[in-house]
PDB file of N, CA and C in Angstrom:
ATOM      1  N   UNK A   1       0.845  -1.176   0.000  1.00  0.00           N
ATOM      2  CA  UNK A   1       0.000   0.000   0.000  1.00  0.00           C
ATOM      3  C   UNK A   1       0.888   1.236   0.000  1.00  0.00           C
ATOM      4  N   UNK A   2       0.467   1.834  -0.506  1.00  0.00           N
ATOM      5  CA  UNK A   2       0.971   3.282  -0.826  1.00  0.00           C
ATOM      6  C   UNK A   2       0.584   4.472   0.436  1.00  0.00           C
ATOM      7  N   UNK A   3       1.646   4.916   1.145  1.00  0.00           N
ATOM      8  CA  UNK A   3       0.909   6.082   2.017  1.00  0.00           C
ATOM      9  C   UNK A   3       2.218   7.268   1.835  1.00  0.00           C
ATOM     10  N   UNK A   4       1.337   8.372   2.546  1.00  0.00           N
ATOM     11  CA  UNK A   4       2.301   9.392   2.468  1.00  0.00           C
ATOM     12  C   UNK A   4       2.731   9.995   3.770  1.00  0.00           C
ATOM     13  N   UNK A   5       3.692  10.782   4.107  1.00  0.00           N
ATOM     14  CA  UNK A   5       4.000  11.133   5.540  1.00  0.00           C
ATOM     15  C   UNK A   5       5.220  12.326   5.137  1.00  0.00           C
ATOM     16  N   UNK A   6       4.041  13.777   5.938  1.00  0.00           N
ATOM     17  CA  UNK A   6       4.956  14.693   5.465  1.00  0.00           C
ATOM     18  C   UNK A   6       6.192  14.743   6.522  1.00  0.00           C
ATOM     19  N   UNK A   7       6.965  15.271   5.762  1.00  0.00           N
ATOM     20  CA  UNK A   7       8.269  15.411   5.974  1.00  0.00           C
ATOM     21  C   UNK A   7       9.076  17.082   6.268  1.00  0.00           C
ATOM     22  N   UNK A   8       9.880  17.083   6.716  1.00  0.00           N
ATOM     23  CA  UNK A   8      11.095  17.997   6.892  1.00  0.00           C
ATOM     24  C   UNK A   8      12.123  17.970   5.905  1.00  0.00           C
ATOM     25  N   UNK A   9      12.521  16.578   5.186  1.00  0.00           N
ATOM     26  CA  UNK A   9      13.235  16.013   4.333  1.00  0.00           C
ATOM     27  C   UNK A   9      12.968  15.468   3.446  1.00  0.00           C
ATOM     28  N   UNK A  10      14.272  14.743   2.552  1.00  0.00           N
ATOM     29  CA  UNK A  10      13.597  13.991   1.834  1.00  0.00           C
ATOM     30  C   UNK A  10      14.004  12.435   1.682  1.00  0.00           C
ATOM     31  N   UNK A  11      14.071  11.740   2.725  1.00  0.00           N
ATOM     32  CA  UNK A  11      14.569  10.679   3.054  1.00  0.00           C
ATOM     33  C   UNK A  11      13.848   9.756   4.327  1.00  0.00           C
ATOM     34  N   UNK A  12      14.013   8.854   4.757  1.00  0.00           N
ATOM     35  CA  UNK A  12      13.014   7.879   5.538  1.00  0.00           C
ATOM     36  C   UNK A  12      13.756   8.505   6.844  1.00  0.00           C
ATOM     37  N   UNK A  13      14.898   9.206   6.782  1.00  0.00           N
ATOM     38  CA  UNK A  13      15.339   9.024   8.120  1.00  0.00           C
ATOM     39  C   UNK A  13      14.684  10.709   8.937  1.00  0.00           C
ATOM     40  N   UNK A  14      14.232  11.691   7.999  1.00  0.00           N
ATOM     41  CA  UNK A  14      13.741  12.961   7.769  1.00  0.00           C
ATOM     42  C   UNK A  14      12.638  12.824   9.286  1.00  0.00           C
ATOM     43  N   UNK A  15      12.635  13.542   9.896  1.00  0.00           N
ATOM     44  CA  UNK A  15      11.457  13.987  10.893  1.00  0.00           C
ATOM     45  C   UNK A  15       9.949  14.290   9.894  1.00  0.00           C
ATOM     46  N   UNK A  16       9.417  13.746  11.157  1.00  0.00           N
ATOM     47  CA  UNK A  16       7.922  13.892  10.524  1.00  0.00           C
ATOM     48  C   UNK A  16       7.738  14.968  10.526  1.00  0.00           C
ATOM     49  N   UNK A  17       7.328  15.969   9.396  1.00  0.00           N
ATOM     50  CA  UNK A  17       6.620  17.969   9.887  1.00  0.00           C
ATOM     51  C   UNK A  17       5.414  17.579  10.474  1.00  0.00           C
ATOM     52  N   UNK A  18       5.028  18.238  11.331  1.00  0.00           N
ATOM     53  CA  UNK A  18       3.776  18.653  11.624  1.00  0.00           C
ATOM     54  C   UNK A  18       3.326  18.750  11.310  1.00  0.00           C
ATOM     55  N   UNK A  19       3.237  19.821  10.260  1.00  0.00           N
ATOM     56  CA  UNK A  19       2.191  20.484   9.198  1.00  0.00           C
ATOM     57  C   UNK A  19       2.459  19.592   8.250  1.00  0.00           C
ATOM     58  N   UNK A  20       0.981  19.430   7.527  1.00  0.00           N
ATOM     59  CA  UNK A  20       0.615  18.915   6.502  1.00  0.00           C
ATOM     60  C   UNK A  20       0.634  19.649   5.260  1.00  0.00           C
ATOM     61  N   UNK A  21       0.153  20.346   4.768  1.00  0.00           N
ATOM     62  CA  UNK A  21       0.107  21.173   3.934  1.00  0.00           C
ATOM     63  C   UNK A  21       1.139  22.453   3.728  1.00  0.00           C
ATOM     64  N   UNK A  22       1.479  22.561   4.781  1.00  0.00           N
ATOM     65  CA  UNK A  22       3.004  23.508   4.414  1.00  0.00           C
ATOM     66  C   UNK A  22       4.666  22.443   4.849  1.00  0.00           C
ATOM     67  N   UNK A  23       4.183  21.011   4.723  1.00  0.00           N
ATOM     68  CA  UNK A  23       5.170  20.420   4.543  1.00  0.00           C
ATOM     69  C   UNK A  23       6.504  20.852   3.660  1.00  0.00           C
ATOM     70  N   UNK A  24       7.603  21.077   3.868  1.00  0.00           N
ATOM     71  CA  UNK A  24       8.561  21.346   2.842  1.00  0.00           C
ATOM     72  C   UNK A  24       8.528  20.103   2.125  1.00  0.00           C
ATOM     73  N   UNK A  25       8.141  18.104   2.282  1.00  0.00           N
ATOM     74  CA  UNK A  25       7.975  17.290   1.721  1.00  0.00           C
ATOM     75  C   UNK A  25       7.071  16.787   1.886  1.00  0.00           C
ATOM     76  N   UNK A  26       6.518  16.150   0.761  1.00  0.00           N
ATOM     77  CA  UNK A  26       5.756  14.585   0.805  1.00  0.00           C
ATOM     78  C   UNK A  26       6.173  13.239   0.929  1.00  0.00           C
ATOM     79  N   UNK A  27       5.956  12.536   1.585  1.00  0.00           N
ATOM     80  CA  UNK A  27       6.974  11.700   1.082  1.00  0.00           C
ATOM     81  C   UNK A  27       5.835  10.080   1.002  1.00  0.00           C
ATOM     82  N   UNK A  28       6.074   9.966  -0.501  1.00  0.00           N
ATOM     83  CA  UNK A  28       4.746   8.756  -0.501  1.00  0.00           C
ATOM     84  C   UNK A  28       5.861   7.144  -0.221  1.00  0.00           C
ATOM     85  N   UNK A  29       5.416   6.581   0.519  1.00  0.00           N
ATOM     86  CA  UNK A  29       6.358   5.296   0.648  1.00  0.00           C
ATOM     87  C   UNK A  29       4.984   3.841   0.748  1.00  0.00           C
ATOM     88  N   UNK A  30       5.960   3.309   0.014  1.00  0.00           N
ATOM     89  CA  UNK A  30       5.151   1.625  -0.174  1.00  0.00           C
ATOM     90  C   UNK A  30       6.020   0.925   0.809  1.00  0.00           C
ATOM     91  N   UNK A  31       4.484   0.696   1.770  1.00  0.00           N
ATOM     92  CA  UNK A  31       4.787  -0.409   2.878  1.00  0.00           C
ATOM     93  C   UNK A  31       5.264  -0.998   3.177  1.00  0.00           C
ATOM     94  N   UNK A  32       5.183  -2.253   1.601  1.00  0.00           N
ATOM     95  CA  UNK A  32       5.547  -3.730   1.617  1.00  0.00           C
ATOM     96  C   UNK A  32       7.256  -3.645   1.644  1.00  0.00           C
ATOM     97  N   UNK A  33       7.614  -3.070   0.399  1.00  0.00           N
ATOM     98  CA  UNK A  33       9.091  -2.536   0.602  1.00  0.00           C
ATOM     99  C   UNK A  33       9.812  -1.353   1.093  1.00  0.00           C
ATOM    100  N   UNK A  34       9.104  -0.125   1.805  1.00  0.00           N
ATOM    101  CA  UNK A  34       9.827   0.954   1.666  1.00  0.00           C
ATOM    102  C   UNK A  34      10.440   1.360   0.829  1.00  0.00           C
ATOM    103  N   UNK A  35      10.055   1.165  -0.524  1.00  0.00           N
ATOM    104  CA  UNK A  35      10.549   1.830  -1.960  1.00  0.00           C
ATOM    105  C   UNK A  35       9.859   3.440  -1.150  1.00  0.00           C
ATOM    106  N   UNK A  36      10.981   4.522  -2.035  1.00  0.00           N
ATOM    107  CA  UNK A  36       9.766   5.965  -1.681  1.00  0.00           C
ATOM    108  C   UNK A  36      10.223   6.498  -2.573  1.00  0.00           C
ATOM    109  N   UNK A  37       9.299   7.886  -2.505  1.00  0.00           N
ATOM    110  CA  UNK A  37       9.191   8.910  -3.369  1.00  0.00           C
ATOM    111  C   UNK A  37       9.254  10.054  -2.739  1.00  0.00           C
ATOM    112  N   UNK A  38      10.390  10.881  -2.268  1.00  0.00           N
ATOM    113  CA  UNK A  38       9.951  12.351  -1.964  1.00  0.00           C
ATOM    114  C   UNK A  38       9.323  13.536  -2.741  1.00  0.00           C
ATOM    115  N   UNK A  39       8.228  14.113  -2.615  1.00  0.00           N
ATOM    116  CA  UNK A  39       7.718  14.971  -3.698  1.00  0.00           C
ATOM    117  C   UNK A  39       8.174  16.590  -2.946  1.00  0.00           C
ATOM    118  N   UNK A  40       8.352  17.442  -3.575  1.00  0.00           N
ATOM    119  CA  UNK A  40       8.815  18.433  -3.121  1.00  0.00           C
ATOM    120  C   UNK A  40       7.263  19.574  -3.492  1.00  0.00           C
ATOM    121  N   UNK A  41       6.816  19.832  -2.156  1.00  0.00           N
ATOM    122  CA  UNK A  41       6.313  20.340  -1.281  1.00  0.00           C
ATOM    123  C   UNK A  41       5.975  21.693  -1.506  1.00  0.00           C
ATOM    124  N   UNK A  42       7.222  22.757  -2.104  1.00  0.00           N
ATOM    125  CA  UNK A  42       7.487  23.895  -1.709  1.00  0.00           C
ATOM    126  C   UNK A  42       6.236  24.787  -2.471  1.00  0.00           C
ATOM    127  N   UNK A  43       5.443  24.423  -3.843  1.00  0.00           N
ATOM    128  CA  UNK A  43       4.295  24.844  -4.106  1.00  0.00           C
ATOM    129  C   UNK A  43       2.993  25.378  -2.903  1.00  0.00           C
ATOM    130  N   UNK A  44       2.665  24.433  -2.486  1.00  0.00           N
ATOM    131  CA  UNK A  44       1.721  24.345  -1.460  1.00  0.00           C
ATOM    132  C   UNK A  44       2.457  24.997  -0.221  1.00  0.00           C
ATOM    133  N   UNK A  45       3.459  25.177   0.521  1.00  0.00           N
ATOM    134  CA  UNK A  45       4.157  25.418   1.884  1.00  0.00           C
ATOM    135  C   UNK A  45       4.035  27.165   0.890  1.00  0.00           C
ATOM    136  N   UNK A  46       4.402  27.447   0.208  1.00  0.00           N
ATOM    137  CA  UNK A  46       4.613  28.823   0.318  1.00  0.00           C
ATOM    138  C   UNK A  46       3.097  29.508  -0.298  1.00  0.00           C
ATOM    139  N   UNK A  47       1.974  28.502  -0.612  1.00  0.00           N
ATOM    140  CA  UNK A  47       0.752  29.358  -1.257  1.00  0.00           C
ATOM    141  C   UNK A  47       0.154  30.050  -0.249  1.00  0.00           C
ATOM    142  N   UNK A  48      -0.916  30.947  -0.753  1.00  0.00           N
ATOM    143  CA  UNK A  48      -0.741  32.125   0.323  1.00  0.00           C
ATOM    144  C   UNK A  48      -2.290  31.362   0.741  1.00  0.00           C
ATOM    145  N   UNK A  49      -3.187  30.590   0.118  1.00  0.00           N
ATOM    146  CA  UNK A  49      -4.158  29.609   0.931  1.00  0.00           C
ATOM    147  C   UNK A  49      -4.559  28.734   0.010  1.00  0.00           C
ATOM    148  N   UNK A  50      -4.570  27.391   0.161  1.00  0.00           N
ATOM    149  CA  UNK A  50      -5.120  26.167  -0.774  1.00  0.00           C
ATOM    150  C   UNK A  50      -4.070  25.455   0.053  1.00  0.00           C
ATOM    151  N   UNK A  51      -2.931  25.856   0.632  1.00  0.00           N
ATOM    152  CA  UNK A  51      -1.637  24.806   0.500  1.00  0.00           C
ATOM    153  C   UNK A  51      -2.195  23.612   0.872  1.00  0.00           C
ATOM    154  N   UNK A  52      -3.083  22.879   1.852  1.00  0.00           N
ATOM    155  CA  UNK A  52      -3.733  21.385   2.114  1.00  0.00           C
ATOM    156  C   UNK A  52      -4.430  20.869   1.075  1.00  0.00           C
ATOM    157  N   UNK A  53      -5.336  21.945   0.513  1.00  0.00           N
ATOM    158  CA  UNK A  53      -5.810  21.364  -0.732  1.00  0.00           C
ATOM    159  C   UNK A  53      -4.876  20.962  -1.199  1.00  0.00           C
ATOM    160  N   UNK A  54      -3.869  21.728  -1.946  1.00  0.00           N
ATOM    161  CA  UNK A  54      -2.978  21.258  -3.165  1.00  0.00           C
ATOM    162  C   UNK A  54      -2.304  19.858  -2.739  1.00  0.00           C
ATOM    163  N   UNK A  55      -1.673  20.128  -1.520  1.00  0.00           N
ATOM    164  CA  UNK A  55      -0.695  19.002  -1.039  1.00  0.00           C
ATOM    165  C   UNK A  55      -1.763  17.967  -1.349  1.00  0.00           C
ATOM    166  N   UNK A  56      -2.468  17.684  -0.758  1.00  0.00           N
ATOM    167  CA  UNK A  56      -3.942  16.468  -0.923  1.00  0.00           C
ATOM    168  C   UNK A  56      -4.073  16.178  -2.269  1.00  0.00           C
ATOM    169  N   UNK A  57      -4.005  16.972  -2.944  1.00  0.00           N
ATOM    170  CA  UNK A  57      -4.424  16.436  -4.550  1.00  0.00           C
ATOM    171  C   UNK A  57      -2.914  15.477  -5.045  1.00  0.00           C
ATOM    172  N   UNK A  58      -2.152  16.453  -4.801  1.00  0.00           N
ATOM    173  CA  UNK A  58      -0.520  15.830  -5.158  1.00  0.00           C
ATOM    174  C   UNK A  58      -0.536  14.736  -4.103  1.00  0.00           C
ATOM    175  N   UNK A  59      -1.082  14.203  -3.350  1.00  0.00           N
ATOM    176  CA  UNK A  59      -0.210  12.256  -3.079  1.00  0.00           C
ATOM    177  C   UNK A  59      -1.564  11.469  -3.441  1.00  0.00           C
ATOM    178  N   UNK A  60      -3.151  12.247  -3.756  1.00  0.00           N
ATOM    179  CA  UNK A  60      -3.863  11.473  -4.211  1.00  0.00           C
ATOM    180  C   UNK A  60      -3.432  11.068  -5.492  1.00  0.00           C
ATOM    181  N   UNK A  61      -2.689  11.906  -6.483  1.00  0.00           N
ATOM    182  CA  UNK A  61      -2.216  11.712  -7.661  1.00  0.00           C
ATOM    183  C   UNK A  61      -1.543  10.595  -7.661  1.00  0.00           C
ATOM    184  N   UNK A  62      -0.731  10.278  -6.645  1.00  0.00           N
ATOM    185  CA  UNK A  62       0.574   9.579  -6.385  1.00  0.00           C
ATOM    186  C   UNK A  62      -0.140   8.426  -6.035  1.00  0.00           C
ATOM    187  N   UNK A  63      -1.380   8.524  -5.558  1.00  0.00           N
ATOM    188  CA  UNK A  63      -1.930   6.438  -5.000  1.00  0.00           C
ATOM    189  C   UNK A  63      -1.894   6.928  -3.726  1.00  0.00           C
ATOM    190  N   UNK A  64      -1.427   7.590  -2.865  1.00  0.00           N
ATOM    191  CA  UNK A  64      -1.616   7.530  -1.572  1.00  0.00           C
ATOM    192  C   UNK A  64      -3.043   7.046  -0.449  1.00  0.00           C
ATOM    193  N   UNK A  65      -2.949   5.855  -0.190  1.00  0.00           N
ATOM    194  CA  UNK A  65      -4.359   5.966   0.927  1.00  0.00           C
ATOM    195  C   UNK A  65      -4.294   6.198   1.985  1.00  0.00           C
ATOM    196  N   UNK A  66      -3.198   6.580   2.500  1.00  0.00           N
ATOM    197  CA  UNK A  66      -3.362   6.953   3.916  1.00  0.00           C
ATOM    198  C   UNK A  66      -2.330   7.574   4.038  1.00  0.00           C
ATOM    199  N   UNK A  67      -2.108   8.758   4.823  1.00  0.00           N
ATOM    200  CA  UNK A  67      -1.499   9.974   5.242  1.00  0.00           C
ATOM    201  C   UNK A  67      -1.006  10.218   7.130  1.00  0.00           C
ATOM    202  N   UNK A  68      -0.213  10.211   7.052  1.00  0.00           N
ATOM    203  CA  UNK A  68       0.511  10.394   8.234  1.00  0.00           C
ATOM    204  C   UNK A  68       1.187  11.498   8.704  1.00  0.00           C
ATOM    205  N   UNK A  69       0.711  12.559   9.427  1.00  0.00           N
ATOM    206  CA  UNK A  69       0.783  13.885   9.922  1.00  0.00           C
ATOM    207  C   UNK A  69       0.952  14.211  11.227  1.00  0.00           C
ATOM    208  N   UNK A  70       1.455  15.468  11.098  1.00  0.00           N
ATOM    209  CA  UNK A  70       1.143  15.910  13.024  1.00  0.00           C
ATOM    210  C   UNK A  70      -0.017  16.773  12.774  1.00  0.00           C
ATOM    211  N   UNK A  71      -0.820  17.815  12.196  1.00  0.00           N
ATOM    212  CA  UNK A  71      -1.817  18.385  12.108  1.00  0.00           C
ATOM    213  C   UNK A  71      -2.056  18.510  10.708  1.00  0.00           C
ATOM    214  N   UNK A  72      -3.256  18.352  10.626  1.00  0.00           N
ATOM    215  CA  UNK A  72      -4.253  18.681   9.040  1.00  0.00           C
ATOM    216  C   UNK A  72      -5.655  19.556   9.396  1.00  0.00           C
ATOM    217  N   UNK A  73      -5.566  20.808   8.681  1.00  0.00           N
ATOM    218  CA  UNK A  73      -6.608  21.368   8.761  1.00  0.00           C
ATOM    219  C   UNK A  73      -8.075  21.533   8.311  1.00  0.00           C
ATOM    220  N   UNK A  74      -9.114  21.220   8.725  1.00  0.00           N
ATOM    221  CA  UNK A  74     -10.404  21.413   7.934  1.00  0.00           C
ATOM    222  C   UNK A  74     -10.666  21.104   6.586  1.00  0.00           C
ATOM    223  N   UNK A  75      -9.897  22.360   5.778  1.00  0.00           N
ATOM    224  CA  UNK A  75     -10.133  22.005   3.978  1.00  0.00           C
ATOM    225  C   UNK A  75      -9.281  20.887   3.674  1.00  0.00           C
ATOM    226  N   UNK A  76      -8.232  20.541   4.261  1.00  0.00           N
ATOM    227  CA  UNK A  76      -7.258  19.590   3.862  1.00  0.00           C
ATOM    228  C   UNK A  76      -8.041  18.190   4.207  1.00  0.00           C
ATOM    229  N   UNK A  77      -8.247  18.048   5.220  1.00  0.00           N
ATOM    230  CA  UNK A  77      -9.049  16.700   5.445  1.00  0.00           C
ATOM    231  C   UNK A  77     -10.630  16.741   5.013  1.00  0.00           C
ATOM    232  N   UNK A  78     -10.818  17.711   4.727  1.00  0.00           N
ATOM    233  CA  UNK A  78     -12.344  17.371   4.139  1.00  0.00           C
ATOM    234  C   UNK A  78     -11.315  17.286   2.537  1.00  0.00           C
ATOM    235  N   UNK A  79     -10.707  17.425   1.391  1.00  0.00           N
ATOM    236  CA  UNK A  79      -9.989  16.859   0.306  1.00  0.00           C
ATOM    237  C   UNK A  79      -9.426  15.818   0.713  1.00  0.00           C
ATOM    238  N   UNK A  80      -8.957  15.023   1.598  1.00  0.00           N
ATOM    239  CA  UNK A  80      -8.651  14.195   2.001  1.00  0.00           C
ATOM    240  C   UNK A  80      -9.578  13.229   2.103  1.00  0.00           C
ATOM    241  N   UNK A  81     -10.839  13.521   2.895  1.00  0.00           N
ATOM    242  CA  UNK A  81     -11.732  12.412   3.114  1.00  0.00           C
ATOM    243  C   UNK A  81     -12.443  12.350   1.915  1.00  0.00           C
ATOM    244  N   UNK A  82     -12.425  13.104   0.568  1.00  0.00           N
ATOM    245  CA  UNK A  82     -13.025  12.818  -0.850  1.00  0.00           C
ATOM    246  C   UNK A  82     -12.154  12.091  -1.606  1.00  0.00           C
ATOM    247  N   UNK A  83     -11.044  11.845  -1.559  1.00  0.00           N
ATOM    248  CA  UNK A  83      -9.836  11.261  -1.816  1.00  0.00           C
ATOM    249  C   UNK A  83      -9.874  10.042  -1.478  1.00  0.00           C
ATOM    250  N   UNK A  84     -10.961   9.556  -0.620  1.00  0.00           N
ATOM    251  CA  UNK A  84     -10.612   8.466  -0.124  1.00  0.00           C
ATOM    252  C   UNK A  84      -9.150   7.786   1.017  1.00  0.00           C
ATOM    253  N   UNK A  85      -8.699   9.144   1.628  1.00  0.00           N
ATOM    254  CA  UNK A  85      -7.268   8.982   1.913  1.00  0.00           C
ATOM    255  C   UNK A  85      -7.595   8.844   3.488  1.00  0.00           C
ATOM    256  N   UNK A  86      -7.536   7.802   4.256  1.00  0.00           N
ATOM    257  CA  UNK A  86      -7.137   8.240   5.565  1.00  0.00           C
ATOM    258  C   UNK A  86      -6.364   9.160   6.149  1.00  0.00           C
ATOM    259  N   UNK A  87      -6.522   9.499   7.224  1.00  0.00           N
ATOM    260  CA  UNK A  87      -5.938  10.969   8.045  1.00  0.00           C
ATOM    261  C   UNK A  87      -5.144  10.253   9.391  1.00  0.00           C
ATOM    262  N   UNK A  88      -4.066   9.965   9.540  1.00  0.00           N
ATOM    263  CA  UNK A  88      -3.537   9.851  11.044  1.00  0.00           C
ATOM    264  C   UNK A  88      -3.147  11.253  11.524  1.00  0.00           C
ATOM    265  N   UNK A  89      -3.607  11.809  12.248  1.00  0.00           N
ATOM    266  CA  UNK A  89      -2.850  13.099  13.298  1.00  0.00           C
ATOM    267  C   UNK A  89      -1.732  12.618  14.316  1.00  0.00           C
ATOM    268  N   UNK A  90      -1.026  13.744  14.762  1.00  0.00           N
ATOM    269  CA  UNK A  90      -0.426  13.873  15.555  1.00  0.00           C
ATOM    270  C   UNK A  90       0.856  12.417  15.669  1.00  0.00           C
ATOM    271  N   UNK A  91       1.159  12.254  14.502  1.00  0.00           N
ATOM    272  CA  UNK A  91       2.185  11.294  14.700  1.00  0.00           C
ATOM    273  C   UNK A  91       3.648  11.862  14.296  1.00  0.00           C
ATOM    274  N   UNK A  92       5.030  11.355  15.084  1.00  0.00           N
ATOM    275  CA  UNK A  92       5.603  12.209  15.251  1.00  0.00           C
ATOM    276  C   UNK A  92       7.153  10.966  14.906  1.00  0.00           C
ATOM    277  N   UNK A  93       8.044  11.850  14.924  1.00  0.00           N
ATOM    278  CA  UNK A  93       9.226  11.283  15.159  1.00  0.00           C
ATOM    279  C   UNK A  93       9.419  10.640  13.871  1.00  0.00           C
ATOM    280  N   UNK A  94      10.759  10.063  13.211  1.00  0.00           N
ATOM    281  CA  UNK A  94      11.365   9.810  12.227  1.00  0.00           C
ATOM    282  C   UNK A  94      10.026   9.439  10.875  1.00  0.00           C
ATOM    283  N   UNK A  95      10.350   9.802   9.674  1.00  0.00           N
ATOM    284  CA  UNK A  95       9.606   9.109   8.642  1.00  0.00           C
ATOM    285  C   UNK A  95       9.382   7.291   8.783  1.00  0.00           C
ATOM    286  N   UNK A  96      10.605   7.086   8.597  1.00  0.00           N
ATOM    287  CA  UNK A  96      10.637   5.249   8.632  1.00  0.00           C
ATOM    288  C   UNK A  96      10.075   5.034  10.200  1.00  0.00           C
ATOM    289  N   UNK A  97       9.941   5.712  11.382  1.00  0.00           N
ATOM    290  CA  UNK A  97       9.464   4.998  12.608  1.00  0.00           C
ATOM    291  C   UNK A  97       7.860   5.563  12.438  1.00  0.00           C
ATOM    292  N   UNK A  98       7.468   6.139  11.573  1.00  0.00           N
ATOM    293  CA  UNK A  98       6.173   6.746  11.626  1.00  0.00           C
ATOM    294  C   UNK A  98       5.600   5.190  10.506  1.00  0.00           C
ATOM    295  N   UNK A  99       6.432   4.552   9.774  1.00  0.00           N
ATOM    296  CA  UNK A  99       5.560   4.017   8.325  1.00  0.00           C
ATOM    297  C   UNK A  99       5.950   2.526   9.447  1.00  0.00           C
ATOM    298  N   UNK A 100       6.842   2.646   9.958  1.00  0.00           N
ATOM    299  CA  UNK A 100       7.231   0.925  10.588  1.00  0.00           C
ATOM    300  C   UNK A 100       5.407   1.030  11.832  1.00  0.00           C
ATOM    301  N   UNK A 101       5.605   1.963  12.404  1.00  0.00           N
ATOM    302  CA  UNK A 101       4.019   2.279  13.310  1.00  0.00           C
ATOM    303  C   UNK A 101       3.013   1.848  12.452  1.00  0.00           C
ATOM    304  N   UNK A 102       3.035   2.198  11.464  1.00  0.00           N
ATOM    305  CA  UNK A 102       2.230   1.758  10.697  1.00  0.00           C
ATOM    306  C   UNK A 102       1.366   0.548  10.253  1.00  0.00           C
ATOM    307  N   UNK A 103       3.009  -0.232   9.943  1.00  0.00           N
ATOM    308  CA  UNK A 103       3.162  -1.203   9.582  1.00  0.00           C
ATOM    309  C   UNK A 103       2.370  -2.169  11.081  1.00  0.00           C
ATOM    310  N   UNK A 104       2.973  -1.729  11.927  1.00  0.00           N
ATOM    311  CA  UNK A 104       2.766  -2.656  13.407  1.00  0.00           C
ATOM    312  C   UNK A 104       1.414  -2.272  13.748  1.00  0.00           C
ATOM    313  N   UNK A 105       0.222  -1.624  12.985  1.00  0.00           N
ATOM    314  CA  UNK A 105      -1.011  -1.514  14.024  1.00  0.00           C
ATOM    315  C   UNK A 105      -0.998  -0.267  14.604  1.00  0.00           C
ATOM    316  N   UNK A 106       0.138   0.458  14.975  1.00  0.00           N
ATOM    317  CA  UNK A 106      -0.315   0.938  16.113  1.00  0.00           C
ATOM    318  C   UNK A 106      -0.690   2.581  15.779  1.00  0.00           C
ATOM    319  N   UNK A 107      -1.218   2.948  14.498  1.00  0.00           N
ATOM    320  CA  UNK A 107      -1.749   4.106  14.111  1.00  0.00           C
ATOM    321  C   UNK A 107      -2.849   4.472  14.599  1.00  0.00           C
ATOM    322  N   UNK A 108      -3.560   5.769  15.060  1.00  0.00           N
ATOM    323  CA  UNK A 108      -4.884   5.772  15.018  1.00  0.00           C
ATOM    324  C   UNK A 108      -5.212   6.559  14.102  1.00  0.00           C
ATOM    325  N   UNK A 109      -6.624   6.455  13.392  1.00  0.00           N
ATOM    326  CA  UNK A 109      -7.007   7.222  12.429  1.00  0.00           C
ATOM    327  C   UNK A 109      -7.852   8.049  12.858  1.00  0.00           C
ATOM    328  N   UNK A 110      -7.789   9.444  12.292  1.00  0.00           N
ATOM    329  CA  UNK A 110      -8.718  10.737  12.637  1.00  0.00           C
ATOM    330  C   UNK A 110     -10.027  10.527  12.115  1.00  0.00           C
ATOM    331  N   UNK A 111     -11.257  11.418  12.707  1.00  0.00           N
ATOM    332  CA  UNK A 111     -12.667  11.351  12.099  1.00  0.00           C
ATOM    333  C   UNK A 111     -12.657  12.577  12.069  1.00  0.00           C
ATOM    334  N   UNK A 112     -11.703  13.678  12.137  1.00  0.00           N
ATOM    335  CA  UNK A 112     -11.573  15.001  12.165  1.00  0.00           C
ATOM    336  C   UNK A 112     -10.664  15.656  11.860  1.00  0.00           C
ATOM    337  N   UNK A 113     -10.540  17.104  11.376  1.00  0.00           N
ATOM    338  CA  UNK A 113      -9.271  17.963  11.256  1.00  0.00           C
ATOM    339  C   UNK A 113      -8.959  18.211  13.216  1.00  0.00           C
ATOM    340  N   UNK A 114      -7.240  18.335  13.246  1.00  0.00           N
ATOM    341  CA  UNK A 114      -6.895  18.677  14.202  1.00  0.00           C
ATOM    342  C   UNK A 114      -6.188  19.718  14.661  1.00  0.00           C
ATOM    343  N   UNK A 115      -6.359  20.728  13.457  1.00  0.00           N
ATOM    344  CA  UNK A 115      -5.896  21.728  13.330  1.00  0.00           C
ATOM    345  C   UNK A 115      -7.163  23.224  12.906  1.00  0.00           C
ATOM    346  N   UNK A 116      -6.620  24.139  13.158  1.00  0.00           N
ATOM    347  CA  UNK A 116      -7.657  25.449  12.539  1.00  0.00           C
ATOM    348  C   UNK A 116      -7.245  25.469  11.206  1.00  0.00           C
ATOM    349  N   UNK A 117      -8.615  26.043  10.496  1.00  0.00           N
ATOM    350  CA  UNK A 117      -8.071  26.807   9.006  1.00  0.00           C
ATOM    351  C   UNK A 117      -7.038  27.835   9.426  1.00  0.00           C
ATOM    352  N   UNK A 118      -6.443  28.413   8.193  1.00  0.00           N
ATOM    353  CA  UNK A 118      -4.759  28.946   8.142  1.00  0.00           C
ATOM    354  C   UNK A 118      -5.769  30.058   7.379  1.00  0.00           C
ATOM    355  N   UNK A 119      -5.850  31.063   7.779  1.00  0.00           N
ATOM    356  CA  UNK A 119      -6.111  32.859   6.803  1.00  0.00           C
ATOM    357  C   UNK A 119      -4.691  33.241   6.369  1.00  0.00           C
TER     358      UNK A 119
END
């Protein structure tokens, strides 16, 4: 399975960002192998408002079903939940220890944004 988990970097070993949508990366990685893809970000992180939208469209493009974040805001997870993309919040610490969590169960998935809209 294909998921994405924004990033600081562009590598598995990269800290998870917080932010979703003003991620400086995307980073879409397949499960089974940890093959990845860093997508570079900097479109959406510097738009002056859409940046969750956009980011959301760019890893739905990519196959992404599930998304791994420290906060996603309102418009981002409502494009998200049309996407069909699961939402994990508030997950933290290395890329590869965020997708291995993953891997092990121990994610929880959001039924909500956990963040405010961004003016």
């Amino acid at each position: 399975m294909k998921i994405a988990v924004s990033s600081t970097g562009k590598d598995l070993d990269s800290p998870v960002e917080p932010r979703f949508g003003r991620a400086p990366y995307l980073i879409i990685v397949d499960t089974d192998t940890l093959e990845f893809e860093a997508l570079d970000n900097s479109a959406s992180m510097n738009a002056f408002k859409g940046a969750g939208i956009q980011a959301a469209a760019m890893i739905s493009r990519k196959g992404a079903r599930v998304l791994l974040t420290g906060y996603c805001g309102p418009k981002a997870f409502e494009a998200l939940e049309a996407a069909k993309i699961k939402v994990a919040n508030n997950v933290t610490g290395k890329v590869k220890e965020a997708v291995t969590a993953f891997n092990g169960g121990l994610i929880s998935f959001s039924d909500r944004p956990n963040a405010e809209a961004h003016w």
